[in-house]
N, C-alpha and C. Protein backbone atom coordinates (compact mmCIF):
# COMPACT_ATOMS: atom_id res chain seq x y z
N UNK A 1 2.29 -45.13 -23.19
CA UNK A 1 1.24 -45.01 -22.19
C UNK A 1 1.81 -44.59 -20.85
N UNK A 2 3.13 -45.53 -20.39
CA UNK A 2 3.90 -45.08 -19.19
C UNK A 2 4.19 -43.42 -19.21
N UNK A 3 4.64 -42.91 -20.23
CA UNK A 3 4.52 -41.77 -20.53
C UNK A 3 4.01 -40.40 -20.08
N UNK A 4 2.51 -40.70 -20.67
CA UNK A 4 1.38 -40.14 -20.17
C UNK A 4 0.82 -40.30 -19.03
N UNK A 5 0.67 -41.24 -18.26
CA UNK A 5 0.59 -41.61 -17.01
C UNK A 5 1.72 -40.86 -15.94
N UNK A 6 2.87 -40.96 -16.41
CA UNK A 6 3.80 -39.85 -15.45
C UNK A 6 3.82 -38.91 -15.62
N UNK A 7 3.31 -38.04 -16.92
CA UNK A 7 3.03 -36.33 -16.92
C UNK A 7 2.46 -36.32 -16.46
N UNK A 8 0.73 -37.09 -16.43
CA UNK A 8 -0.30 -36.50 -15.69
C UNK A 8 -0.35 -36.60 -14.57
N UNK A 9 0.71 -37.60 -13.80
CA UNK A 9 0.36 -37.86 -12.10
C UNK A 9 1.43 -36.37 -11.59
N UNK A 10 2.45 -36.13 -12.77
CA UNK A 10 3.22 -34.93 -12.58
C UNK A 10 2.57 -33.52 -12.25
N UNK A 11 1.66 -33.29 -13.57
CA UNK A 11 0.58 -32.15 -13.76
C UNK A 11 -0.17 -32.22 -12.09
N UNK A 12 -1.03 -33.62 -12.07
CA UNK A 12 -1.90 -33.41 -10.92
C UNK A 12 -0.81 -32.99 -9.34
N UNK A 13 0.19 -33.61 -9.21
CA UNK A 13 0.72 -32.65 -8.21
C UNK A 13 0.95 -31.75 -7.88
N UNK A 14 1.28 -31.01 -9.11
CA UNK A 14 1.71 -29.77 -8.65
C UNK A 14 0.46 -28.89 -8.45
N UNK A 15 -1.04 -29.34 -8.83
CA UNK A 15 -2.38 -28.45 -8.47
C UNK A 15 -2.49 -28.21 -6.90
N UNK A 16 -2.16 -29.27 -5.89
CA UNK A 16 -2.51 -28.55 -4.84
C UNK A 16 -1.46 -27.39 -4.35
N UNK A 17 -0.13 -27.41 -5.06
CA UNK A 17 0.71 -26.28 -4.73
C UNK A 17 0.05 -24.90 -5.40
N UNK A 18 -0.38 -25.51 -6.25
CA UNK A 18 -0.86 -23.97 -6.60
C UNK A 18 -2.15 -23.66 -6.35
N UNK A 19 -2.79 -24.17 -6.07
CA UNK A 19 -4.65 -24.38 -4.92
C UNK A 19 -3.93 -23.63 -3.65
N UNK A 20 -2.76 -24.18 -3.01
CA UNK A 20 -2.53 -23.59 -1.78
C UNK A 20 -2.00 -22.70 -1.42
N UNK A 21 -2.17 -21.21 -2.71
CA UNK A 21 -1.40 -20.25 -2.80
C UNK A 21 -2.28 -19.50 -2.03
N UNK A 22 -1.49 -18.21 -1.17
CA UNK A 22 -2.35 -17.67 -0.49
C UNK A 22 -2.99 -16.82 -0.95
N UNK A 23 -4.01 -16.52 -0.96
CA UNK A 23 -5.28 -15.75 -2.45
C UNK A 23 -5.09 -14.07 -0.99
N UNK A 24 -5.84 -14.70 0.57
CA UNK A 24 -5.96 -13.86 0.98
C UNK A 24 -4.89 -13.57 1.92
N UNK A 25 -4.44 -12.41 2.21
CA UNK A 25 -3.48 -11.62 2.78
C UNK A 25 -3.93 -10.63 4.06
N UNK A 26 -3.39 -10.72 5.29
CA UNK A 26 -3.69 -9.73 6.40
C UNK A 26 -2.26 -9.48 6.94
N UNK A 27 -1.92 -7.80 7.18
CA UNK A 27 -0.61 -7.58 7.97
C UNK A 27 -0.22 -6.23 8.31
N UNK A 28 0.47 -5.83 8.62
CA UNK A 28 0.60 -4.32 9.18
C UNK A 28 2.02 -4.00 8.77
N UNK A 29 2.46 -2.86 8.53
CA UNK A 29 3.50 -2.28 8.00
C UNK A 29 3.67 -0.71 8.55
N UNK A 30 4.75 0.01 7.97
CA UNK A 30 4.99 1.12 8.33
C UNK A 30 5.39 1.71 6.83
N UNK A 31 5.65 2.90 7.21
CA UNK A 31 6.05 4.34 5.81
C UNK A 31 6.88 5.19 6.20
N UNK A 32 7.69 5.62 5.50
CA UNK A 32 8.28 7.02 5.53
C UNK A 32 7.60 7.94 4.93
N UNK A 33 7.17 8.93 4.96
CA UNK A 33 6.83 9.82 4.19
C UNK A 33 7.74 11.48 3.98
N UNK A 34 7.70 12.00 2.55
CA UNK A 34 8.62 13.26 2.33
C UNK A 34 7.69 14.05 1.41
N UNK A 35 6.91 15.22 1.83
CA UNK A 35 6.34 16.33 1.29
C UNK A 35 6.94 16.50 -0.05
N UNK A 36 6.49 16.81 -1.20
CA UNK A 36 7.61 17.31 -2.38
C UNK A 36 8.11 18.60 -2.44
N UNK A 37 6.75 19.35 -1.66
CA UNK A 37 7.31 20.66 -1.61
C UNK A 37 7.76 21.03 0.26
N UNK A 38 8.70 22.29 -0.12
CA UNK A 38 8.81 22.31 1.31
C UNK A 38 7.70 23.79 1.77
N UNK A 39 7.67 23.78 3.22
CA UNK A 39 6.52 23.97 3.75
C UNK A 39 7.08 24.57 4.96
N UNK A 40 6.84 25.83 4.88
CA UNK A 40 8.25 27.00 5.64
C UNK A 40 6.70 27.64 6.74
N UNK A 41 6.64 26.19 7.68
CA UNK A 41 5.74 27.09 8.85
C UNK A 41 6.35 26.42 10.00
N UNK A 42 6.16 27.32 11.17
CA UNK A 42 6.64 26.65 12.29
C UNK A 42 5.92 25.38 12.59
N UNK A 43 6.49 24.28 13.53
CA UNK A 43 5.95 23.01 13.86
C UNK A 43 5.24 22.12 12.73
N UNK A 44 5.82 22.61 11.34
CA UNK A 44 4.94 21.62 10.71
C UNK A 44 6.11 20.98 9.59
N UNK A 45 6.24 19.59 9.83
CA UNK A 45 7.41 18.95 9.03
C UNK A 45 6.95 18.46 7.76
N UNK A 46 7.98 18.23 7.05
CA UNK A 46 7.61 17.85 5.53
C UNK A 46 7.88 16.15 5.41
N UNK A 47 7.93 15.79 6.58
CA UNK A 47 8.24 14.50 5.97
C UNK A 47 7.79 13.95 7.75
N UNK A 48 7.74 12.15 7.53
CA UNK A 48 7.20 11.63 8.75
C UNK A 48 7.05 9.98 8.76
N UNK A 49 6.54 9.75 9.66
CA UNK A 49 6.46 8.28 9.80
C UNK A 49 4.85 7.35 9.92
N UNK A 50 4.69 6.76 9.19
CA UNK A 50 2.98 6.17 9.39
C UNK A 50 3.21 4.55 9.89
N UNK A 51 2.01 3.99 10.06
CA UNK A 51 2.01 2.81 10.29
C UNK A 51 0.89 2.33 9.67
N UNK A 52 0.56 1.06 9.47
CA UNK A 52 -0.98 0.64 8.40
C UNK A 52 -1.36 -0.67 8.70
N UNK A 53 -2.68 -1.03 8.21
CA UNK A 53 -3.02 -1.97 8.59
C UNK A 53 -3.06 -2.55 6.85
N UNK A 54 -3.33 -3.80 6.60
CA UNK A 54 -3.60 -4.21 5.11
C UNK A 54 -3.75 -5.09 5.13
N UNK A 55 -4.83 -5.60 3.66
CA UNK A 55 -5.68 -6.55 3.54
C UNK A 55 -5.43 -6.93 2.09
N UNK A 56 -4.90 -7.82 1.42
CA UNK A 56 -4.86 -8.20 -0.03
C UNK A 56 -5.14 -9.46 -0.19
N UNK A 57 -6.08 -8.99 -1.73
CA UNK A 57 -6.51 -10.41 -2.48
C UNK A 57 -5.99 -10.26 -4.17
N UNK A 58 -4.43 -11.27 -3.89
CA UNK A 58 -4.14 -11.67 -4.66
C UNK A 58 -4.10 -13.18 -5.61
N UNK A 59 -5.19 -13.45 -6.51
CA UNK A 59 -5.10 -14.92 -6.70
C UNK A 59 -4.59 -14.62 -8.03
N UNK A 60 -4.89 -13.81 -8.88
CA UNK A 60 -3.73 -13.75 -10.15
C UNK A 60 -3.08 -12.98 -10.21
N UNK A 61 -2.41 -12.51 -11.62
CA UNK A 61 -1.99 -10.93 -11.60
C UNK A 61 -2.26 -9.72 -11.55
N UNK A 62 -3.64 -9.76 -11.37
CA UNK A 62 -4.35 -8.58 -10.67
C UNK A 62 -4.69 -9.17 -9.86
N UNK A 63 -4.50 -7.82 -8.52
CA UNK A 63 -5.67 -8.43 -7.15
C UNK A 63 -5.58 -6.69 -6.79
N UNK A 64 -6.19 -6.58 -5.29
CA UNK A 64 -7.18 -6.00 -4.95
C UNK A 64 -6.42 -5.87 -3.63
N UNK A 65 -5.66 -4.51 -3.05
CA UNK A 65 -5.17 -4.26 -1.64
C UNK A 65 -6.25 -3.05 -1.59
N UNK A 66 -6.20 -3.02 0.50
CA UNK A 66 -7.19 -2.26 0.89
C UNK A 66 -6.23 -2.17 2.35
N UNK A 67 -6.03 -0.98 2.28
CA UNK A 67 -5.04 -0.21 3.31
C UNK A 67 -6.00 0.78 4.52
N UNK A 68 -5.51 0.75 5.51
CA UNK A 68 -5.71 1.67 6.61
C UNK A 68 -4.57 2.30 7.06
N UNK A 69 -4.16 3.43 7.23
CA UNK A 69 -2.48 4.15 7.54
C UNK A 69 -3.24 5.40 8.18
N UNK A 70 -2.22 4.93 9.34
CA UNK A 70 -2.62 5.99 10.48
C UNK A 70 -1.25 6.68 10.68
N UNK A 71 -1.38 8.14 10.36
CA UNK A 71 -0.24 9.28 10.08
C UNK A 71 -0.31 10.22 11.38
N UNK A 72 0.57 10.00 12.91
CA UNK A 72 0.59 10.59 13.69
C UNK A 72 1.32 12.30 12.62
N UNK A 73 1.22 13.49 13.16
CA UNK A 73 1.47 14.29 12.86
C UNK A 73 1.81 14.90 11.59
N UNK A 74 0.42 14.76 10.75
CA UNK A 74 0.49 15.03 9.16
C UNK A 74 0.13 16.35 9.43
N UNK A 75 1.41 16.96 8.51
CA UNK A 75 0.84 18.40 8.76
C UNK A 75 0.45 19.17 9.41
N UNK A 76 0.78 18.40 10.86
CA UNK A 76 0.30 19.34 12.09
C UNK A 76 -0.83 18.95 12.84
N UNK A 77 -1.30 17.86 12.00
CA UNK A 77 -2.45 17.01 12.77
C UNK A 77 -2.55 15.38 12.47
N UNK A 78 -3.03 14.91 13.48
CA UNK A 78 -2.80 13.29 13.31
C UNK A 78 -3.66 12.65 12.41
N UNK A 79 -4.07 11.69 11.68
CA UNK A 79 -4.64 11.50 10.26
C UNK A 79 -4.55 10.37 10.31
N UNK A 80 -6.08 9.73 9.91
CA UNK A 80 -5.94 8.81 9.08
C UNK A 80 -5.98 8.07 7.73
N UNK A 81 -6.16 7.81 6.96
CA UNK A 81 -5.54 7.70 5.31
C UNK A 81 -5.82 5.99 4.94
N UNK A 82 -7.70 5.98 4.67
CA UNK A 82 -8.03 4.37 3.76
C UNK A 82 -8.09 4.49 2.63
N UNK A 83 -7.23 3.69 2.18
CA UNK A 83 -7.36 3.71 0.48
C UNK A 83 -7.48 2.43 0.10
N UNK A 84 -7.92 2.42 -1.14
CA UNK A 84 -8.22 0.97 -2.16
C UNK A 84 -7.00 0.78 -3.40
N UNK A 85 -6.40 -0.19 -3.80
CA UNK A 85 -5.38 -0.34 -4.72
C UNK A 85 -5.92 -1.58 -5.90
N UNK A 86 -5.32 -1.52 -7.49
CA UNK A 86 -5.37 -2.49 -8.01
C UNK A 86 -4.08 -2.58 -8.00
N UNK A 87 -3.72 -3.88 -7.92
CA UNK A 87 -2.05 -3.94 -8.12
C UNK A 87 -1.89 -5.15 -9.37
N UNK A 88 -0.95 -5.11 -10.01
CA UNK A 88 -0.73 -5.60 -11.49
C UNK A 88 0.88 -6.55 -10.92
N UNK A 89 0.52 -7.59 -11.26
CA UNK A 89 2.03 -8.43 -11.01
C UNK A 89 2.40 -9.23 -9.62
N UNK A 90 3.11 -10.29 -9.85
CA UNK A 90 3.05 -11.00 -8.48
C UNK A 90 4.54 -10.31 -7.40
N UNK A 91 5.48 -11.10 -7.94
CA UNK A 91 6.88 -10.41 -6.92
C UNK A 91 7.29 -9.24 -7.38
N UNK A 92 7.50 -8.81 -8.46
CA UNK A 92 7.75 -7.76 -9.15
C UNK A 92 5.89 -6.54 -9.40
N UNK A 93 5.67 -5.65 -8.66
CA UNK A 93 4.35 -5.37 -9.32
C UNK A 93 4.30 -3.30 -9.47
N UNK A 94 2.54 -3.26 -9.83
CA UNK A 94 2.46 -1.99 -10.04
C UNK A 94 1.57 -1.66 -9.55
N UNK A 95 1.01 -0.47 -8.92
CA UNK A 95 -0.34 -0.50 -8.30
C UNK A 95 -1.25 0.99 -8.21
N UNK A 96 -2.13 1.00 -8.65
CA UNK A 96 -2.82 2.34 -8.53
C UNK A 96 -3.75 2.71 -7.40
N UNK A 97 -4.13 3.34 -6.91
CA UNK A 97 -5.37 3.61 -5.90
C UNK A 97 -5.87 4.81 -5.62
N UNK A 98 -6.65 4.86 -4.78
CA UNK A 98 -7.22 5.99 -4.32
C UNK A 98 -7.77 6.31 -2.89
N UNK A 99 -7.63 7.30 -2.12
CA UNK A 99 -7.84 7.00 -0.73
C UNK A 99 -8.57 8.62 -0.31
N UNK A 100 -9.20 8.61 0.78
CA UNK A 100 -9.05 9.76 1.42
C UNK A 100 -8.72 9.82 2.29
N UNK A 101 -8.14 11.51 3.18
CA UNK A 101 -8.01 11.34 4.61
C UNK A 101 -8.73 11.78 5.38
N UNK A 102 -8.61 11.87 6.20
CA UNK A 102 -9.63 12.16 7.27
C UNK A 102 -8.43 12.89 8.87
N UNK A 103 -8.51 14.03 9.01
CA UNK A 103 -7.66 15.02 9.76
C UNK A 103 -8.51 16.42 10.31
N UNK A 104 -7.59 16.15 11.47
CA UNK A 104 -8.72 17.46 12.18
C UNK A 104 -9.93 17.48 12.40
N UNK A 105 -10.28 16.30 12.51
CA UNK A 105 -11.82 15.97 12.73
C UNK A 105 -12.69 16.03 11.70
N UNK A 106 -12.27 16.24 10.33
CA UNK A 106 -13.19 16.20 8.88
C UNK A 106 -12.42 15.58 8.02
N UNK A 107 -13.16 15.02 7.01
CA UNK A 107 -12.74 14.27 5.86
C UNK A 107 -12.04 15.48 4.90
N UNK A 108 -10.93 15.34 4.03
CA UNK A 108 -10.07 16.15 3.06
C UNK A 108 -11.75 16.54 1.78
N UNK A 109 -11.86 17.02 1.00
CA UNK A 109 -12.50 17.48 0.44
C UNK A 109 -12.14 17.04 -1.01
N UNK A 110 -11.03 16.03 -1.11
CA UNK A 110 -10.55 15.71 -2.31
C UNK A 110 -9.92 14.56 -2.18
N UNK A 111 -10.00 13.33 -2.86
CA UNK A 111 -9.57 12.13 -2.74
C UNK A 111 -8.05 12.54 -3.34
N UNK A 112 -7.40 11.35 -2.24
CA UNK A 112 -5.73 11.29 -3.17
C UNK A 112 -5.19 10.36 -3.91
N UNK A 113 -4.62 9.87 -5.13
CA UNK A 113 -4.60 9.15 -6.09
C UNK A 113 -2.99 8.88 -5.86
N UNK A 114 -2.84 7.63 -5.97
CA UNK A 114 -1.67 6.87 -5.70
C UNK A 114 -1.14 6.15 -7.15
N UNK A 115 0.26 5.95 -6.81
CA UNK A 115 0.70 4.77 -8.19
C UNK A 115 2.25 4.45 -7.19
N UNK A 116 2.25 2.78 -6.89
CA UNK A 116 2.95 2.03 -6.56
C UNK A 116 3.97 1.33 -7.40
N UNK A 117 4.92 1.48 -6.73
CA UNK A 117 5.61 0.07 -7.56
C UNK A 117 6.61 -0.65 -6.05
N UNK A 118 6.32 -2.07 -6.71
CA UNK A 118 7.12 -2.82 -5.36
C UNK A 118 8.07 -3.80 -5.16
N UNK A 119 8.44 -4.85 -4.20
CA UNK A 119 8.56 -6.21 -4.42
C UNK A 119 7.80 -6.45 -3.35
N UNK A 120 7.03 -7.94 -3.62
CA UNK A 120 6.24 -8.89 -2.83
C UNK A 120 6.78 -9.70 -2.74
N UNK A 121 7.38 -10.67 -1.79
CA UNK A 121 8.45 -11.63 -1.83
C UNK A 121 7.50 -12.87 -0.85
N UNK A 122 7.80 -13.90 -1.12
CA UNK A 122 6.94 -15.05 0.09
C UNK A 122 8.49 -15.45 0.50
N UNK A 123 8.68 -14.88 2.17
CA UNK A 123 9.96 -15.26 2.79
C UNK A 123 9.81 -16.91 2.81
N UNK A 124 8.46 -17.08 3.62
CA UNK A 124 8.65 -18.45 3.92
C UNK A 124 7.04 -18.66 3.87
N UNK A 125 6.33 -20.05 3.99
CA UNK A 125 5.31 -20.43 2.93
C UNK A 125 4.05 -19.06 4.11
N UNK A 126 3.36 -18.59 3.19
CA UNK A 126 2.23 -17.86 3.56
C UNK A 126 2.71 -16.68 4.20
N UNK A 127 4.01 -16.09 4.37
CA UNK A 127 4.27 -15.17 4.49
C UNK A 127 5.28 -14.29 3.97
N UNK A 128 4.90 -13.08 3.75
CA UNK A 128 5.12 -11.83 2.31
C UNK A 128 5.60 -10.92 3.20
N UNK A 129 6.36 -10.44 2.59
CA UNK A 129 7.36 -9.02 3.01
C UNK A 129 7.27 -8.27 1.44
N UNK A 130 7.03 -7.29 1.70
CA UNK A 130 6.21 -5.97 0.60
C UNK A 130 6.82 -4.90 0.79
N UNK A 131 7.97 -4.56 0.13
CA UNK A 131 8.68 -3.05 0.01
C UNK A 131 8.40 -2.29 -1.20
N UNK A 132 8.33 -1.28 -1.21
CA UNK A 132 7.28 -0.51 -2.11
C UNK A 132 8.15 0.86 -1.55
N UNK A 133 7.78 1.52 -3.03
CA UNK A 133 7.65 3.48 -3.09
C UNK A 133 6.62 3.88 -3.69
N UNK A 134 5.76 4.85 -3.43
CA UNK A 134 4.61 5.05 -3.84
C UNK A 134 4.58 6.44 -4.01
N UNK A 135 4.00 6.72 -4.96
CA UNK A 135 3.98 8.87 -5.29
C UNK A 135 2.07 9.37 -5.25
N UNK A 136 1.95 9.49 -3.78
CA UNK A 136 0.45 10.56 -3.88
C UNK A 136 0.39 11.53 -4.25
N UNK A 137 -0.77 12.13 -5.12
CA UNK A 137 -1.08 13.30 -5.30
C UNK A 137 -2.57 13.34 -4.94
N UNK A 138 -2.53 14.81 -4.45
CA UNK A 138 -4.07 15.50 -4.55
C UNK A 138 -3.81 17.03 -4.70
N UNK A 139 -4.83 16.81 -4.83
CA UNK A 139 -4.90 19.18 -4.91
C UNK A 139 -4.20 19.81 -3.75
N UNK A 140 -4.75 20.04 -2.80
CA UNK A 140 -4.18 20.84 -1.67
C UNK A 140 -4.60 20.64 -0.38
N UNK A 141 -4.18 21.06 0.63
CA UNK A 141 -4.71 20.61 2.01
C UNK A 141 -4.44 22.18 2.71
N UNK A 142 -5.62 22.22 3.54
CA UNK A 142 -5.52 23.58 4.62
C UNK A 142 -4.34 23.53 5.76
N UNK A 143 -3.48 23.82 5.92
CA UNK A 143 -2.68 24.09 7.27
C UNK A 143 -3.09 25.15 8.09
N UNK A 144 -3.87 24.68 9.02
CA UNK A 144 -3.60 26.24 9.95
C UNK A 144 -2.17 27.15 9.74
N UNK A 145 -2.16 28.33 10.47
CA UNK A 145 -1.68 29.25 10.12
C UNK A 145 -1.05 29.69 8.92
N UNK A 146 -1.58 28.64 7.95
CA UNK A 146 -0.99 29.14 6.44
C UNK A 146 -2.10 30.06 6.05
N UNK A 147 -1.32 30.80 5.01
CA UNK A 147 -1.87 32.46 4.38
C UNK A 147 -2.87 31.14 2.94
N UNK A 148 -1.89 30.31 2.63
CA UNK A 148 -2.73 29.33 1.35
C UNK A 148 -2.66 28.48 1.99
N UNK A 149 -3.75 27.17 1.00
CA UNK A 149 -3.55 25.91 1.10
C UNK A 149 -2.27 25.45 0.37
N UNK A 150 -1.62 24.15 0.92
CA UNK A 150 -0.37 23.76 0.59
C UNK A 150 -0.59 22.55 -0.11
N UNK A 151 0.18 22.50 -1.35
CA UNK A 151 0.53 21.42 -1.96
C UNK A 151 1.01 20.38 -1.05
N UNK A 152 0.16 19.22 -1.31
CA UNK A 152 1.05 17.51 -0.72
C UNK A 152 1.13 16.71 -1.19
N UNK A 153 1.50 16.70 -2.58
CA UNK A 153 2.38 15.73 -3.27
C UNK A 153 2.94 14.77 -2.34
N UNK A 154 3.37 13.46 -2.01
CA UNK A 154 4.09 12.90 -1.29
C UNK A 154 4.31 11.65 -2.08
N UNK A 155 5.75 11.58 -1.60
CA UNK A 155 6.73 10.71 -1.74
C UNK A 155 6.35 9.33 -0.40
N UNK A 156 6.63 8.56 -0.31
CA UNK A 156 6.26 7.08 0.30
C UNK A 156 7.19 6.24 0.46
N UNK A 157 8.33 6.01 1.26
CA UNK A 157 8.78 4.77 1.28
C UNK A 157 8.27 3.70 2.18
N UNK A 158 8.16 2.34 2.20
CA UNK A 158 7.41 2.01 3.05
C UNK A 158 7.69 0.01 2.96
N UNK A 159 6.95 -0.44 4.32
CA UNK A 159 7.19 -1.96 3.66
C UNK A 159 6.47 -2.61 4.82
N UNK A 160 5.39 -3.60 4.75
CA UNK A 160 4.71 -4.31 5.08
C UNK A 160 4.93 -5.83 5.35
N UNK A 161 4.25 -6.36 6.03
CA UNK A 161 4.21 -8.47 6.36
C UNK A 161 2.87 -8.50 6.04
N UNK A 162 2.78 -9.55 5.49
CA UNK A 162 1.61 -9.98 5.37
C UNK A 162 1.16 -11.72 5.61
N UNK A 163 0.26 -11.86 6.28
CA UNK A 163 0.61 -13.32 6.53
C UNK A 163 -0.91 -14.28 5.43
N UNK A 164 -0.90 -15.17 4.82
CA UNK A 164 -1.52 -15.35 3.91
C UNK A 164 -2.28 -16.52 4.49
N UNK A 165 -3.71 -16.38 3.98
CA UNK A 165 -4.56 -17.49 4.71
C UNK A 165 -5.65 -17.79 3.48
């Protein structure tokens, strides 16, 4: 009977540790970004720096990120870039999404489709440090003074805080 009585007072402790996991997530991060192709016009670089805002709800192994990334000088114009993610896995994970941008004063004409992979780490209780590489694709984007539209495949390095509530 003593037995059972100390598993279960065992079992019931450890519920509020895991009741007090942080489900919801708010924090801001930054990116590298690198064009896949290169992109032979004056003033316009293939690669750059973003910053983001983010929002995740993780209570199991799937949850649900929702990004804002604001891209000073994409392509020659400043941009912003909301996308939605499912992500698969807790410290170790995988994540798909989809976003559009919005540049030059109009929305892109084609959503861009993402696939993540990361680590989510809890440094210390309720707060996450999130390093990630991520590979976008979409069809193409207009550059002024280009003769075509240009492929933007992009490459992503990037890494976020998140503080959990």
């Amino acid at each position: 009977m003593k037995k059972w009585m100390i598993g279960g007072l065992l079992i019931l402790s450890l519920v509020p540790h895991v009741q007090a996991k942080s489900a919801h997530r708010i924090g801001v991060g930054a990116n590298y970004w690198v064009a896949m192709k290169n992109i032979d016009i004056d003033d316009i670089d293939k690669y750059g720096f973003s910053v983001l805002g983010s929002y995740q709800y993780r209570q199991t192994l799937l949850g649900f990120q929702a990004d804002v990334e604001f891209l000073p000088d994409l392509f020659g114009d400043d941009a912003i870039a909301p996308a939605a993610y499912l992500v698969l896995g807790e410290a170790i994970y995988a994540a798909a999404g989809v976003g559009m941008v919005y540049r030059d004063g109009d929305w892109a004409d084609d959503p861009f489709f993402a696939v993540k992979v990361g680590l989510d780490l809890e440094v210390v209780r309720s707060l996450f440090l999130d390093i990630g590489v991520s590979y976008r694709f979409n069809s193409t984007v207009q550059i002024k003074d280009a003769v075509k539209d240009i492929d933007t495949d992009t490459v992503f390095l990037g890494a976020a805080v998140r503080i959990g509530f």
